[in-house]
Each structure stands twice: as C-alpha cells, then as structure tokens.
Protein backbone atom coordinates (compact mmCIF):
# COMPACT_ATOMS: atom_id res chain seq x y z
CA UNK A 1 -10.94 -78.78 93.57
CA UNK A 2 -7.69 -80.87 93.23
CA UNK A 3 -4.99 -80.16 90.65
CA UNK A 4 -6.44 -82.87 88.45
CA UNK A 5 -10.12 -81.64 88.04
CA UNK A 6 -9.41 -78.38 87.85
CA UNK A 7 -7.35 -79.40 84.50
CA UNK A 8 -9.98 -81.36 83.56
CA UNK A 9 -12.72 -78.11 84.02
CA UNK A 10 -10.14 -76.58 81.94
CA UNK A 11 -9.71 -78.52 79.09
CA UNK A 12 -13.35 -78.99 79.02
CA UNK A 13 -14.22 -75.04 78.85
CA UNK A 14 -11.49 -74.86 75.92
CA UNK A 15 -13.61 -77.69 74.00
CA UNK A 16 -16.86 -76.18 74.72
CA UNK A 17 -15.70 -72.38 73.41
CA UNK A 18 -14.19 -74.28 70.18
CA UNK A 19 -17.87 -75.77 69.43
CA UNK A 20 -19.00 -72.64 70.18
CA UNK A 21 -17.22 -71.02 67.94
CA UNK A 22 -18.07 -74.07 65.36
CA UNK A 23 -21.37 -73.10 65.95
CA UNK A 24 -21.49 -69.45 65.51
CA UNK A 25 -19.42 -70.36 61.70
CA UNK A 26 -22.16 -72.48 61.28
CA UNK A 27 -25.11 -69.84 62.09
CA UNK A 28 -23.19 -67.23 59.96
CA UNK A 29 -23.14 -69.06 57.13
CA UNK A 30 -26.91 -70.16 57.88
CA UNK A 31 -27.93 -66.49 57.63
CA UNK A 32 -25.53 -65.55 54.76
CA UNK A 33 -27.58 -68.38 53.01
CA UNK A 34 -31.07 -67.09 53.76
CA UNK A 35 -29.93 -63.38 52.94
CA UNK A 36 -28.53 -64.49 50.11
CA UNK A 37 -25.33 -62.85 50.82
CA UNK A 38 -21.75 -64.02 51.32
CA UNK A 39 -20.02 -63.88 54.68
CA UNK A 40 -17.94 -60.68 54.27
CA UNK A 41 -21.45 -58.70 53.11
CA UNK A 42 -22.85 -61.02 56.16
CA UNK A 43 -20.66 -59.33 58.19
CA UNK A 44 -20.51 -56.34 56.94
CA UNK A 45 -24.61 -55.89 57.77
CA UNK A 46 -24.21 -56.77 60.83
CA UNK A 47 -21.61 -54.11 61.96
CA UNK A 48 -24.16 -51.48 60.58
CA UNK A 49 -26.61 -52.46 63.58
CA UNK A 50 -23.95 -49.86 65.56
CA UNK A 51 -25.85 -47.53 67.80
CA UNK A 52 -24.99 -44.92 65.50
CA UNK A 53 -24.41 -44.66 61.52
CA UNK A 54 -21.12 -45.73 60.11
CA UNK A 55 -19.47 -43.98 56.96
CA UNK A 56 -17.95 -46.03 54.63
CA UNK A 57 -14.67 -45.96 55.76
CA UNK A 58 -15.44 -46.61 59.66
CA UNK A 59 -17.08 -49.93 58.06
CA UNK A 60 -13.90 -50.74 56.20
CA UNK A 61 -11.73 -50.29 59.41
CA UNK A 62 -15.06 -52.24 61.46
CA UNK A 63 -14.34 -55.21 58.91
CA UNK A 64 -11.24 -54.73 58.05
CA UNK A 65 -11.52 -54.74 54.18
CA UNK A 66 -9.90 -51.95 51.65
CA UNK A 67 -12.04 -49.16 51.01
CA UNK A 68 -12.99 -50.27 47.38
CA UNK A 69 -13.51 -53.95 49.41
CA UNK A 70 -16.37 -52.04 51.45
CA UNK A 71 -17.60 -50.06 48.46
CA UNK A 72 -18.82 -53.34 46.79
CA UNK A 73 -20.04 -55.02 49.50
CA UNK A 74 -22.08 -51.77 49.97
CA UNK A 75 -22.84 -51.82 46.99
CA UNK A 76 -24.69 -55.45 46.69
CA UNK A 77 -25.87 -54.61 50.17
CA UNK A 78 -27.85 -52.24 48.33
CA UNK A 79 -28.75 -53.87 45.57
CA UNK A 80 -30.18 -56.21 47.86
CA UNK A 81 -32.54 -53.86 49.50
CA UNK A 82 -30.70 -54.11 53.00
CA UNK A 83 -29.01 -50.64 53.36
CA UNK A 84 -28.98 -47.63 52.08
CA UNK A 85 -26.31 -44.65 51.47
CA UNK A 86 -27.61 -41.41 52.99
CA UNK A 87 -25.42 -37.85 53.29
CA UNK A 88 -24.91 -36.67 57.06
CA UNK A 89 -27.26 -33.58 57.40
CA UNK A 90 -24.56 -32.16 59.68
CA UNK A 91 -21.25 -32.73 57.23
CA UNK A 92 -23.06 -32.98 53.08
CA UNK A 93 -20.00 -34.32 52.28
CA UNK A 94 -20.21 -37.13 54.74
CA UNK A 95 -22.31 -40.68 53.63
CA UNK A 96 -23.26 -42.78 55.93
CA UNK A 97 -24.53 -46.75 55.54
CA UNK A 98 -27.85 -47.48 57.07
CA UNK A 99 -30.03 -51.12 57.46
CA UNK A 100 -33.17 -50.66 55.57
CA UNK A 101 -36.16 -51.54 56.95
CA UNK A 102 -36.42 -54.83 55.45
CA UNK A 103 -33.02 -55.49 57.03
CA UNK A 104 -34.66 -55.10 60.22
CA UNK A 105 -37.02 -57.18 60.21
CA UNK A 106 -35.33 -59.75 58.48
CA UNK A 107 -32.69 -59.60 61.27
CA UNK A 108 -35.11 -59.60 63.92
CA UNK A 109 -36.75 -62.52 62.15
CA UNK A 110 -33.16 -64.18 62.34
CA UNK A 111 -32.14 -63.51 65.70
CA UNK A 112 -35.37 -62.78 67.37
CA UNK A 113 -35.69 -66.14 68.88
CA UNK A 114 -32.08 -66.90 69.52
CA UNK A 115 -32.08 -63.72 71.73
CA UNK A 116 -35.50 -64.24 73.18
CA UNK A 117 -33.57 -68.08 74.00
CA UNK A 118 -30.70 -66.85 75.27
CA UNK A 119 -32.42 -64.29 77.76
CA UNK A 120 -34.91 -67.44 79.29
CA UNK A 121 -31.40 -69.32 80.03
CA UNK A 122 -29.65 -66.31 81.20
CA UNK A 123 -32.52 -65.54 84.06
CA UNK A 124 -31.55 -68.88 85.81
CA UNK A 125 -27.74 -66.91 86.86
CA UNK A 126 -27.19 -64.28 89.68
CA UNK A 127 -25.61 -60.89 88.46
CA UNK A 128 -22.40 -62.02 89.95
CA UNK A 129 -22.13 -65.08 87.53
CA UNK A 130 -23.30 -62.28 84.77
CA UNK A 131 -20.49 -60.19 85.69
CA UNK A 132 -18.07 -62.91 85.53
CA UNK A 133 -19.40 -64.20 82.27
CA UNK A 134 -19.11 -60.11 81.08
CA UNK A 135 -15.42 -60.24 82.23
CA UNK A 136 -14.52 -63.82 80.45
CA UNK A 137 -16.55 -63.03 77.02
CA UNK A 138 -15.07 -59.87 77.12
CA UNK A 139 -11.40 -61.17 77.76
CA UNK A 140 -11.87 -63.65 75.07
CA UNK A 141 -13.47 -60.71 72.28
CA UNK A 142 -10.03 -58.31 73.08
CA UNK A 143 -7.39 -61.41 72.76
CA UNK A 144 -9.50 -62.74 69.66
CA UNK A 145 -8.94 -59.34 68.39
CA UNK A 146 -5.38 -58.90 69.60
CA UNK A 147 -4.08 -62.24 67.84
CA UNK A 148 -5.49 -61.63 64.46
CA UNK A 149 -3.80 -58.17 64.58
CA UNK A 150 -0.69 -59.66 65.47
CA UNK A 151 -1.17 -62.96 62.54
CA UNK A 152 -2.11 -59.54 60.05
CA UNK A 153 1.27 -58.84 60.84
C-alpha cells in the first residue's frame, strides 16, 4: 500500500472511531432515557455489572465522582428499583451496591440484541483479526483513560 492510501486508510479509521464514539453518546443517552435516569446514574449502573460487588467508594473511584456524588446517584438508583445496598457477610461494616433483578432484565432487554448483533458480525473474522481488534480497542480504552487523567489535571 503506497504512502498515499495508507494515509487515506488512516484518516478514514480516525473518522469511523469518531462516529463511533457519536454513536455510543447517542445509545447512552437512548438508555438513560428509557431508564429514566441521567447519564452519570447511567453510568454508574453500568459499572455495577463488575464480576464482583463494588462498595460505594470503589464506584466513586470506577466513575470518578466524590463520595457524596456516588451516594446520590445510589441513592436514586435505588429509588428506582435498580440496585440495592447490601452489608458484606464477610466485613458487616462493609456495603456493597448490587443490580436488582429488574436491572437485569431491563439491561438484557437493552443490550440483548446489540450483543446477540455484534456476535453474528464478529463470526465472519479469524481469531487473528480478533486478537488484533483486542490489542487496538484495548490501546484506544488505556489512552482514552490516560488523557482524561492528564486534562483532570
């Protein structure tokens, strides 16, 4: 591929991520709508679908809001019937958040098909396109991350 294409392929893969990412702001705010939530609580759920229970304050740090930030968006979380506070039957002075059961199946309801989509088109690649797609997506997540750290600066 000469000089010229290959700039071309380039430029093109940075306009495709930036609809992508137009896209995903786009389905976020779809499902804050449905939830009837805002984007931070939005958010907020969704980090709580970790393999394992978060306390309060590892959901702060997850979303990076103030601990009285995370208490109210736990709190309308609640309210809302989507989580619940329960105390750690290992540490009873440790709470943790976790998705009701409503929450589940509202999220699968949600994402169900977009998954169930994305699997179908992901069958057409061989696992060394996978990998490389693993490497990129997880290149872009990490320097994502690393700029807003240093803008919080």
């Amino acid at each position: 591929m000469g000089t010229t294409a290959r700039a071309d392929l380039l430029a093109e893969l940075g306009q495709v991520m930036q609809a992508y990412q137009r896209a995903v702001d786009v389905l976020d705010q779809r499902v804050a709508d449905r939830l009837g939530l805002n984007r931070t609580d939005t958010r907020c759920l969704e980090l709580l679908f970790a393999p394992s229970p978060l306390s309060p304050g590892e959901l702060a740090a997850a979303a990076g809001l103030t601990t009285g930030g995370v208490t109210t968006a736990i709190d309308r979380l609640e309210r809302a019937g989507y989580v619940t506070r329960e105390r750690d039957s290992a540490d009873r002075r440790r709470v943790t958040v976790h998705p009701t059961p409503h929450a589940h199946r509202v999220v699968a309801e949600i994402y169900g098909p977009i998954v169930a989509e994305g699997q179908e088109h992901l069958a057409r690649y061989d696992d060394a396109t996978l990998r490389h797609m693993v490497e990129f997506m997880s290149f872009a997540t990490e320097q994502q991350h690393r700029h807003a750290a240093r803008l919080a600066e």
